[in-house]
N, C-alpha and C. Protein backbone atom coordinates (compact mmCIF):
# COMPACT_ATOMS: atom_id res chain seq x y z
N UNK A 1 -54.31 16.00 -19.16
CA UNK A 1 -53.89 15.94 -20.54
C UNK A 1 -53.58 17.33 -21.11
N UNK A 2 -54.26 18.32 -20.76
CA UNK A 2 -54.17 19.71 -21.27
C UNK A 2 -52.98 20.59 -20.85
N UNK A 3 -52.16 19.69 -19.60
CA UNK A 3 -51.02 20.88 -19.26
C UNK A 3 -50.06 19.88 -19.83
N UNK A 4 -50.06 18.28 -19.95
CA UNK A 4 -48.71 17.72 -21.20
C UNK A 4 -47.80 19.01 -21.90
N UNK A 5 -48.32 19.50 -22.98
CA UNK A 5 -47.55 20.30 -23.09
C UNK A 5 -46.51 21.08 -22.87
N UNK A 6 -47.00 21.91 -22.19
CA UNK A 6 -46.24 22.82 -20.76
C UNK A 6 -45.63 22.10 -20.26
N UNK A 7 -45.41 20.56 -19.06
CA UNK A 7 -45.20 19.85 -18.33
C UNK A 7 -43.91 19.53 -19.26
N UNK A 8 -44.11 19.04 -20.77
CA UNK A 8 -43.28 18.93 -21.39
C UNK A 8 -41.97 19.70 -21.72
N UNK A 9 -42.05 21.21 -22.02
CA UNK A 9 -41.06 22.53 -21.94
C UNK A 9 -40.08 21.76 -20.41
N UNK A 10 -40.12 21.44 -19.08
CA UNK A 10 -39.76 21.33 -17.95
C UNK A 10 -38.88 20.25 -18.22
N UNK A 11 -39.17 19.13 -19.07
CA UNK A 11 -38.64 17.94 -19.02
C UNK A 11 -38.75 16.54 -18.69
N UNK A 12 -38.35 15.33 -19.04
CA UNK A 12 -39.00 14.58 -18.79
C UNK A 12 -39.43 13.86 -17.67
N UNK A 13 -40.92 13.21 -17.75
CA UNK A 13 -41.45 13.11 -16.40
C UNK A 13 -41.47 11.64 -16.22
N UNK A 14 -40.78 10.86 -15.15
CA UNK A 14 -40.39 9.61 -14.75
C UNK A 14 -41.44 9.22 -13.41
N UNK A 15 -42.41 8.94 -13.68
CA UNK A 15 -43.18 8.86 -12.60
C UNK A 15 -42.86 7.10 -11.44
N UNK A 16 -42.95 7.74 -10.55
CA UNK A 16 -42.29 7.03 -9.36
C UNK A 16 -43.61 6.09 -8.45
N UNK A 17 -44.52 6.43 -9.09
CA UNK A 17 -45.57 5.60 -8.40
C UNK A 17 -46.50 6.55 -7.61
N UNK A 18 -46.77 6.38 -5.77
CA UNK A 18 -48.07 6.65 -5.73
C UNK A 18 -47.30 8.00 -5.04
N UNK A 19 -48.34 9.17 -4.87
CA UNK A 19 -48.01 10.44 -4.33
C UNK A 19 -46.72 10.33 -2.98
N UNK A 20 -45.54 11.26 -3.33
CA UNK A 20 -44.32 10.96 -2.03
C UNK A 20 -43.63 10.51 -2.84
N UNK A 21 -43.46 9.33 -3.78
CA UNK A 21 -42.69 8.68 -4.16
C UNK A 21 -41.40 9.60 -4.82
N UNK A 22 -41.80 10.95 -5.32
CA UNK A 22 -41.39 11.49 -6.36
C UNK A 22 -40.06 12.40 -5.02
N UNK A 23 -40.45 12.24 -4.25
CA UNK A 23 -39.80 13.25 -2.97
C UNK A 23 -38.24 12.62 -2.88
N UNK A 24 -38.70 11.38 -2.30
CA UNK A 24 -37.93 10.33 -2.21
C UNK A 24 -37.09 10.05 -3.24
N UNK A 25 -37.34 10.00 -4.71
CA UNK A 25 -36.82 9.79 -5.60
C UNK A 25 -35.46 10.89 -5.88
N UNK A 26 -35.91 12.36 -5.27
CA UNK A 26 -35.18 13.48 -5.20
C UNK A 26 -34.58 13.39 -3.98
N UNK A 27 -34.66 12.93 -2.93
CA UNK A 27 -33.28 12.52 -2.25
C UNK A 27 -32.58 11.59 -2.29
N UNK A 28 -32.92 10.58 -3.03
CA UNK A 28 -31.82 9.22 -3.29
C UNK A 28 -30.80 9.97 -4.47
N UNK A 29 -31.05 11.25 -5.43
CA UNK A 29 -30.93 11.64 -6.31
C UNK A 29 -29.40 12.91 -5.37
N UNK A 30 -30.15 12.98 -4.46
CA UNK A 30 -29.54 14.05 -3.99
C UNK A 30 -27.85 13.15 -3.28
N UNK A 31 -27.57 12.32 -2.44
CA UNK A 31 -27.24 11.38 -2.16
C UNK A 31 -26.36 10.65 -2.95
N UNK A 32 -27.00 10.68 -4.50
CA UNK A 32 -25.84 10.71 -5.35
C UNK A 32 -24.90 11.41 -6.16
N UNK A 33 -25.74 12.53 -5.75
CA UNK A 33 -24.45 14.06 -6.26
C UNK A 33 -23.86 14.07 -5.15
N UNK A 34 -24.46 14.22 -3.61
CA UNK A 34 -23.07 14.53 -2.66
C UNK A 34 -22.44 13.63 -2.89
N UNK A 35 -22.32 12.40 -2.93
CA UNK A 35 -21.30 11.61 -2.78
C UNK A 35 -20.52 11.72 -4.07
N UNK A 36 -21.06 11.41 -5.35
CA UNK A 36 -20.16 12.00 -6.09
C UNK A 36 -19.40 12.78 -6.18
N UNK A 37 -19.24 14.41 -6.06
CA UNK A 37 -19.29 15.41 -5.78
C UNK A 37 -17.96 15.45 -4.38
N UNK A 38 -18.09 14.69 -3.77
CA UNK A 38 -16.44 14.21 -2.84
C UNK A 38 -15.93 13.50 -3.36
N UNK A 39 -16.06 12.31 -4.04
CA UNK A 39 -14.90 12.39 -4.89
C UNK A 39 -14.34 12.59 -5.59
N UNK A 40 -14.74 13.64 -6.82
CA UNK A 40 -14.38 14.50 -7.87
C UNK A 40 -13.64 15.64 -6.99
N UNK A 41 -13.87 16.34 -5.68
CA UNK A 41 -13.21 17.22 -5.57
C UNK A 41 -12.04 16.92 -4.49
N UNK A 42 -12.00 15.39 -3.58
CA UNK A 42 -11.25 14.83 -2.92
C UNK A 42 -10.14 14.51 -4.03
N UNK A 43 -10.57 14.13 -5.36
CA UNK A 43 -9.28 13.73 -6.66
C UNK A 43 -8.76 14.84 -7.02
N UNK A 44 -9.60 15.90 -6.68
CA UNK A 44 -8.50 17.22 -7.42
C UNK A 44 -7.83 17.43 -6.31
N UNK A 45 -7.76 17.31 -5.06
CA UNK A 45 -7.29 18.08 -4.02
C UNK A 45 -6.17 17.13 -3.83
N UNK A 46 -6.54 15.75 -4.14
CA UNK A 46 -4.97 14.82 -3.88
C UNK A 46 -3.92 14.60 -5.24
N UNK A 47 -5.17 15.28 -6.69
CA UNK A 47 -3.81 15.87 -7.76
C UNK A 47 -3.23 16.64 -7.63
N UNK A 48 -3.75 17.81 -7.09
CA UNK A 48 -3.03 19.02 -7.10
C UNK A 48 -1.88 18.54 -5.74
N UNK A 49 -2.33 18.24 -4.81
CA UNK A 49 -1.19 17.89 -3.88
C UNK A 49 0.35 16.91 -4.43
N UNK A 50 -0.33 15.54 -4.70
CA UNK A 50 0.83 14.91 -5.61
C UNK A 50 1.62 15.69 -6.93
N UNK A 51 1.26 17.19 -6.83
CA UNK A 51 1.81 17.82 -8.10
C UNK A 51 1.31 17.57 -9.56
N UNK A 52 0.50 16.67 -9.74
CA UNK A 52 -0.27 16.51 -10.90
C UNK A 52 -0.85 18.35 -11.58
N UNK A 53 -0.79 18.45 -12.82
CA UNK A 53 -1.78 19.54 -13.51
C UNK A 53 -3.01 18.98 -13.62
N UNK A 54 -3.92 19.82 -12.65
CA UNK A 54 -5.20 19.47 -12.34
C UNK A 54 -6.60 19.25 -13.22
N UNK A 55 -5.93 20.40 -14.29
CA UNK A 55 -6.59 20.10 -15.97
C UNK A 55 -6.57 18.80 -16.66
N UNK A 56 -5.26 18.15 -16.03
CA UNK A 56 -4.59 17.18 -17.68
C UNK A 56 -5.25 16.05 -16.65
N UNK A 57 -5.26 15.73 -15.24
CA UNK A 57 -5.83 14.62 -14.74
C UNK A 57 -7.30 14.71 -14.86
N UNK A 58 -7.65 15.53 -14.76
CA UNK A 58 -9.31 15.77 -15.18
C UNK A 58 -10.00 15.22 -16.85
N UNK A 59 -8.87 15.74 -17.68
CA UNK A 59 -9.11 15.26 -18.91
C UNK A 59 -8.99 13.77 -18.82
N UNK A 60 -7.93 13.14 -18.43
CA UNK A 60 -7.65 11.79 -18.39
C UNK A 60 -8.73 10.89 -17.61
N UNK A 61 -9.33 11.18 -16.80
CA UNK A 61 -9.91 10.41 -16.29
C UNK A 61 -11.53 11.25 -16.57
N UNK A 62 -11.50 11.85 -17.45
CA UNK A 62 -12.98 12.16 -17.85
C UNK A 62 -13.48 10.70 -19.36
N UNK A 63 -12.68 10.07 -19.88
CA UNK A 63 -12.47 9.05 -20.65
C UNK A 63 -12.81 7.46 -20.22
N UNK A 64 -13.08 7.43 -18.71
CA UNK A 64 -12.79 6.68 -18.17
C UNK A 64 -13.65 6.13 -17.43
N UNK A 65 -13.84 5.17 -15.94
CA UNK A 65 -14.30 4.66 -15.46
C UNK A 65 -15.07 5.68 -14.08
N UNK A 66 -14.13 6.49 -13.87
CA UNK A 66 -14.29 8.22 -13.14
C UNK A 66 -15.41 8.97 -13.46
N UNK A 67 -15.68 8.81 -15.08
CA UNK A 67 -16.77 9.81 -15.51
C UNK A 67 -17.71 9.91 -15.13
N UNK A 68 -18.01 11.00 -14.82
CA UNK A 68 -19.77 11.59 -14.18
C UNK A 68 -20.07 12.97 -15.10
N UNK A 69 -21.28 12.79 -14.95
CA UNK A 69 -21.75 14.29 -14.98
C UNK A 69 -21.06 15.46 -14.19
N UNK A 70 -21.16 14.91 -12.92
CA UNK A 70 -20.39 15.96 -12.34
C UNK A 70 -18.81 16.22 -12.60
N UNK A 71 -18.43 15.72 -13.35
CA UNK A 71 -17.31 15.65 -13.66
C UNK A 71 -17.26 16.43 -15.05
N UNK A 72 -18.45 16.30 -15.57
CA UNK A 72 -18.41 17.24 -17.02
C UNK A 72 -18.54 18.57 -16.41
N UNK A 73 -20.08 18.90 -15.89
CA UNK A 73 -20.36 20.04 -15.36
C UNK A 73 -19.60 20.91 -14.83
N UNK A 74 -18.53 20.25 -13.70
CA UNK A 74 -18.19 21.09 -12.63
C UNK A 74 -16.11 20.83 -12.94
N UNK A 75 -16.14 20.72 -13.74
CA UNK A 75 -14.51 20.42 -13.30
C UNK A 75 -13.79 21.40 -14.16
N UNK A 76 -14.42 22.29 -15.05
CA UNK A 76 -14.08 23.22 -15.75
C UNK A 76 -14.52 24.67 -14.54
N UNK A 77 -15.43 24.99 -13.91
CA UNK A 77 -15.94 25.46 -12.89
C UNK A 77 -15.20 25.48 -11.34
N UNK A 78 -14.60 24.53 -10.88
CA UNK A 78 -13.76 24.22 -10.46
C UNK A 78 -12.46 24.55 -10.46
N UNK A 79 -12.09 23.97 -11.51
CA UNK A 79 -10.56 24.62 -11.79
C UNK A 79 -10.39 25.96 -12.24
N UNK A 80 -11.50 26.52 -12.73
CA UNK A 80 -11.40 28.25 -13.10
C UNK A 80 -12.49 29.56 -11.78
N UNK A 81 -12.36 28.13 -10.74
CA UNK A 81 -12.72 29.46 -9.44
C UNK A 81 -14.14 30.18 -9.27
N UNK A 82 -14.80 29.54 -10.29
CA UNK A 82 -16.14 29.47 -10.27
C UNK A 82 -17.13 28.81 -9.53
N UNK A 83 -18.03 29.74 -8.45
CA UNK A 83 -18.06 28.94 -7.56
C UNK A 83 -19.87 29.40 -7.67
N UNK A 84 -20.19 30.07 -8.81
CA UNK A 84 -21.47 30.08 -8.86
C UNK A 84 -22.60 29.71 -8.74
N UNK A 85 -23.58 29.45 -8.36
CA UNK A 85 -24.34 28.15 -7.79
C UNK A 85 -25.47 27.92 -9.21
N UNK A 86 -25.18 26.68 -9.46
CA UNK A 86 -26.72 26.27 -10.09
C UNK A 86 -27.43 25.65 -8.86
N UNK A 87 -27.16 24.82 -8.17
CA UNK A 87 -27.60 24.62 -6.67
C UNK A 87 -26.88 25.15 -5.69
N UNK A 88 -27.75 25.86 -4.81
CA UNK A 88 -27.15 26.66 -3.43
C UNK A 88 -26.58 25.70 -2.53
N UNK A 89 -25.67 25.64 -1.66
CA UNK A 89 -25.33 24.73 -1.04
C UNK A 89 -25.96 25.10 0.34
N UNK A 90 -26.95 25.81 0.97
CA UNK A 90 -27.63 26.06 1.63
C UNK A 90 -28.99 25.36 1.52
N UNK A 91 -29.43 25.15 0.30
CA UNK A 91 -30.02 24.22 -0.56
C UNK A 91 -30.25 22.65 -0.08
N UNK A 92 -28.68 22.13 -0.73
CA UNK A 92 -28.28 21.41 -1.07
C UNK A 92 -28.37 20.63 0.78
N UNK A 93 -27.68 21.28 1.79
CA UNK A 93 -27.84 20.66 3.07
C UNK A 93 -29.14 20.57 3.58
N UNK A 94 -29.92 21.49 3.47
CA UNK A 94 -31.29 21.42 3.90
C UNK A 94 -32.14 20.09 3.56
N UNK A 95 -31.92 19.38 1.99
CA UNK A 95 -32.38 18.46 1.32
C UNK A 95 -31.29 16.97 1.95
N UNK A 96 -30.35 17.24 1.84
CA UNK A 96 -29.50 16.48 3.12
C UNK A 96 -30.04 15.90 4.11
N UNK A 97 -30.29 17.34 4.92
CA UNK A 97 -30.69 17.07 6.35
C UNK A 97 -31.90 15.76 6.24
N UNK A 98 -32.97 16.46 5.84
CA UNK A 98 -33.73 15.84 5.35
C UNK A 98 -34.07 14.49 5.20
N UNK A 99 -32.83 13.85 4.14
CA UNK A 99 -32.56 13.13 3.90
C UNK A 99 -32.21 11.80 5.12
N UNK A 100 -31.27 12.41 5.82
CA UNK A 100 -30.68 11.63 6.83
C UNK A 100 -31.89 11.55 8.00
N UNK A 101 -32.64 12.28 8.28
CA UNK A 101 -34.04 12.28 8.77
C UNK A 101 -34.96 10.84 8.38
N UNK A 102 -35.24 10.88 7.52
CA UNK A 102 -35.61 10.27 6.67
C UNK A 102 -35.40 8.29 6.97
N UNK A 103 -34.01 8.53 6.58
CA UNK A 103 -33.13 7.22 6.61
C UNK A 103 -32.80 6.85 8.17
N UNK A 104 -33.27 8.02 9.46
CA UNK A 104 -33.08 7.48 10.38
C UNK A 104 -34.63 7.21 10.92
N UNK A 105 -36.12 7.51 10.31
CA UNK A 105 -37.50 7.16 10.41
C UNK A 105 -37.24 5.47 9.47
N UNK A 106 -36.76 4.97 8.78
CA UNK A 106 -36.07 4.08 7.66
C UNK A 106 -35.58 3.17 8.41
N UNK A 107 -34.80 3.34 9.85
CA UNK A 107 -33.79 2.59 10.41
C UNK A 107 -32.77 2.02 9.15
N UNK A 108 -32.37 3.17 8.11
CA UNK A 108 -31.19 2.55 7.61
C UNK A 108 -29.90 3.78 7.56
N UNK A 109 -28.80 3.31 7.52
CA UNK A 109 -27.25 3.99 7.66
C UNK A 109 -27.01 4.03 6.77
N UNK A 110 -26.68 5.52 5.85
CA UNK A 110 -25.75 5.92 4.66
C UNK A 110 -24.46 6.57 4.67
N UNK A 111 -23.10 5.94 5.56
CA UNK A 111 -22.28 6.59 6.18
C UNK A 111 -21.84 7.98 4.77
N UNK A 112 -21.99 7.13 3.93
CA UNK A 112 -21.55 8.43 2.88
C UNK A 112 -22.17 10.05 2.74
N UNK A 113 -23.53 9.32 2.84
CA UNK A 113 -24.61 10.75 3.10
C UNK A 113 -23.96 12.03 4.39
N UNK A 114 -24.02 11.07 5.78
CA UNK A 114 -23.62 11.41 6.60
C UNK A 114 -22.16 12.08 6.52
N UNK A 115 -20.99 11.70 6.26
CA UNK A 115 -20.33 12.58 6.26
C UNK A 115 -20.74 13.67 4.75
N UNK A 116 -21.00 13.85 3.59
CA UNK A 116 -21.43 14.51 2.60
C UNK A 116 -22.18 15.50 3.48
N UNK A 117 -22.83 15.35 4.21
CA UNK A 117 -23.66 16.64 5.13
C UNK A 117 -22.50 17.19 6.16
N UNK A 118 -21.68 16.45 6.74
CA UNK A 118 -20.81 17.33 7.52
C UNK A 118 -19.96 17.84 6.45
N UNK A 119 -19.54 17.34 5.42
CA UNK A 119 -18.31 18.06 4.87
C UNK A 119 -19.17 19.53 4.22
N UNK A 120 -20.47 19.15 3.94
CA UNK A 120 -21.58 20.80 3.46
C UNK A 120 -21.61 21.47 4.42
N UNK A 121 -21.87 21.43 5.55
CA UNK A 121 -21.70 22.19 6.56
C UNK A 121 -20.62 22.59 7.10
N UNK A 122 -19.06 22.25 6.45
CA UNK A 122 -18.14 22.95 6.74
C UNK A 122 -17.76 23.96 5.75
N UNK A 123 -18.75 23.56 4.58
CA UNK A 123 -18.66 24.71 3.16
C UNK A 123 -19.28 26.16 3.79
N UNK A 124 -20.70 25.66 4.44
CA UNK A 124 -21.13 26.98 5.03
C UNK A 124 -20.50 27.50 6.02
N UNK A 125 -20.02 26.79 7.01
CA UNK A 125 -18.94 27.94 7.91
C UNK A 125 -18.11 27.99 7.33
N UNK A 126 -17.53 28.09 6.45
CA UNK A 126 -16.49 29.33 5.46
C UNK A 126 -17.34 30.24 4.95
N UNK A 127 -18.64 30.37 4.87
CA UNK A 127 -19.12 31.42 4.58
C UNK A 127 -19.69 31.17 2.95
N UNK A 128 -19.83 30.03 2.64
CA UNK A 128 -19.94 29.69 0.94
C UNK A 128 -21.67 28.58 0.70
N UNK A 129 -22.47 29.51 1.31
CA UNK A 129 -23.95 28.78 2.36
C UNK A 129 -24.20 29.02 0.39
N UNK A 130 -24.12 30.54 -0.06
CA UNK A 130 -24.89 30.92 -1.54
C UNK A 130 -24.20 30.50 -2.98
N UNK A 131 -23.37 29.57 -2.35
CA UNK A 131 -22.38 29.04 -3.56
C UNK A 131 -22.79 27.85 -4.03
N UNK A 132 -22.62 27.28 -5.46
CA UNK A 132 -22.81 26.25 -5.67
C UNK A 132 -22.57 25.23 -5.29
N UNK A 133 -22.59 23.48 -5.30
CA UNK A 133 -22.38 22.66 -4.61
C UNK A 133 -20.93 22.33 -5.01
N UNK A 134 -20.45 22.96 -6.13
CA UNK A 134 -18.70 23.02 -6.36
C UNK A 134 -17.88 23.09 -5.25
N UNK A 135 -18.52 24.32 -4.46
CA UNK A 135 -17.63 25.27 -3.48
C UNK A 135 -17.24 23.60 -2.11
N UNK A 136 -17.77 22.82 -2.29
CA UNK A 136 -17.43 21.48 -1.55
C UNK A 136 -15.45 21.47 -1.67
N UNK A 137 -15.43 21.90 -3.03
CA UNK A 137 -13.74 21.66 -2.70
C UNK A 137 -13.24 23.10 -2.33
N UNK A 138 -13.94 23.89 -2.21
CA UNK A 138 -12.97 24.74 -0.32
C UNK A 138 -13.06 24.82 0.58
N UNK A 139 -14.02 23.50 0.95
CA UNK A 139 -13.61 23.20 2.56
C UNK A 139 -12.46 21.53 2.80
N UNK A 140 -12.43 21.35 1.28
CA UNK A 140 -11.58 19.93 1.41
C UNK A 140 -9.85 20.90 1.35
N UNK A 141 -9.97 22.19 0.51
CA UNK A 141 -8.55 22.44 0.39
C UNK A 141 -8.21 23.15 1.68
N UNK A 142 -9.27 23.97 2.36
CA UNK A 142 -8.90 24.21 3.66
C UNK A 142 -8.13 23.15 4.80
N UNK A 143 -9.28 22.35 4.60
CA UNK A 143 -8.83 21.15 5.40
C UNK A 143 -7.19 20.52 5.47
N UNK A 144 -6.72 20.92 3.96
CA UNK A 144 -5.44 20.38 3.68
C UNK A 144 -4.68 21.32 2.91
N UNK A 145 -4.59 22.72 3.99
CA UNK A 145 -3.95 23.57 3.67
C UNK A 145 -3.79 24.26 2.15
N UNK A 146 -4.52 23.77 1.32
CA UNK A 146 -4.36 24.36 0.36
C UNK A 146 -5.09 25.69 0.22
């Protein structure tokens, strides 16, 4: 009762049940930013290709059925080359890995997870291991010459 307070400054606390639960809860969590997170930057990479202005489709479909967080957060960040990390993407695969660990002790298949960890691990061999989890769309524009 005496650290509430404090505990409080951090934010709110959603308790998940018995000790572990809370782990778990942070990789199902994780799982849904990578996957998000490809297709916000798979849509910019096939606007900018179809010639679309990558701003004005971003606005348009921030209104919409598209909208995410990550779509608020990162698409201004994104389009202005900012590749700063609030999460490291060195980070970000490690909790991955993890993850897919996990789901294969689980006997269950998250093909999405699975590629979301190879497409992070092609962020770090470009050399972008200390970049945020943004930097995901320069290994998609590599991929497709951009």
């Amino acid at each position: 009762e005496s650290v509430k307070p404090v505990l409080a400054c951090l934010g709110t606390a959603f308790p998940m049940g018995i000790p572990g639960k809370g782990q778990h809860a942070k990789m199902a969590n994780q799982v849904a930013i990578a996957t998000t997170m490809i297709g916000l930057c798979e849509s910019m990479v096939y606007a900018s290709k179809a010639g679309l202005n990558v701003k004005d489709f971003l606005n348009a479909i921030a209104g919409g059925a598209a909208y995410s967080k990550s779509l608020e957060l990162y698409a201004d960040r994104i389009t202005g080359g900012d590749m700063a990390p609030g999460f490291m993407v060195e980070h970000f695969v490690k909790d991955l890995g993890i993850t897919l660990r996990e789901c294969e002790r689980m006997k269950i298949s998250l093909p999405g997870l699975s590629l979301a960890h190879s497409l992070y691990l092609s962020v770090i061999s470009l050399g972008h291991e200390r970049s945020g989890t943004q930097a995901l769309i320069r290994a998609l524009e590599t991929m497709n010459g951009s």
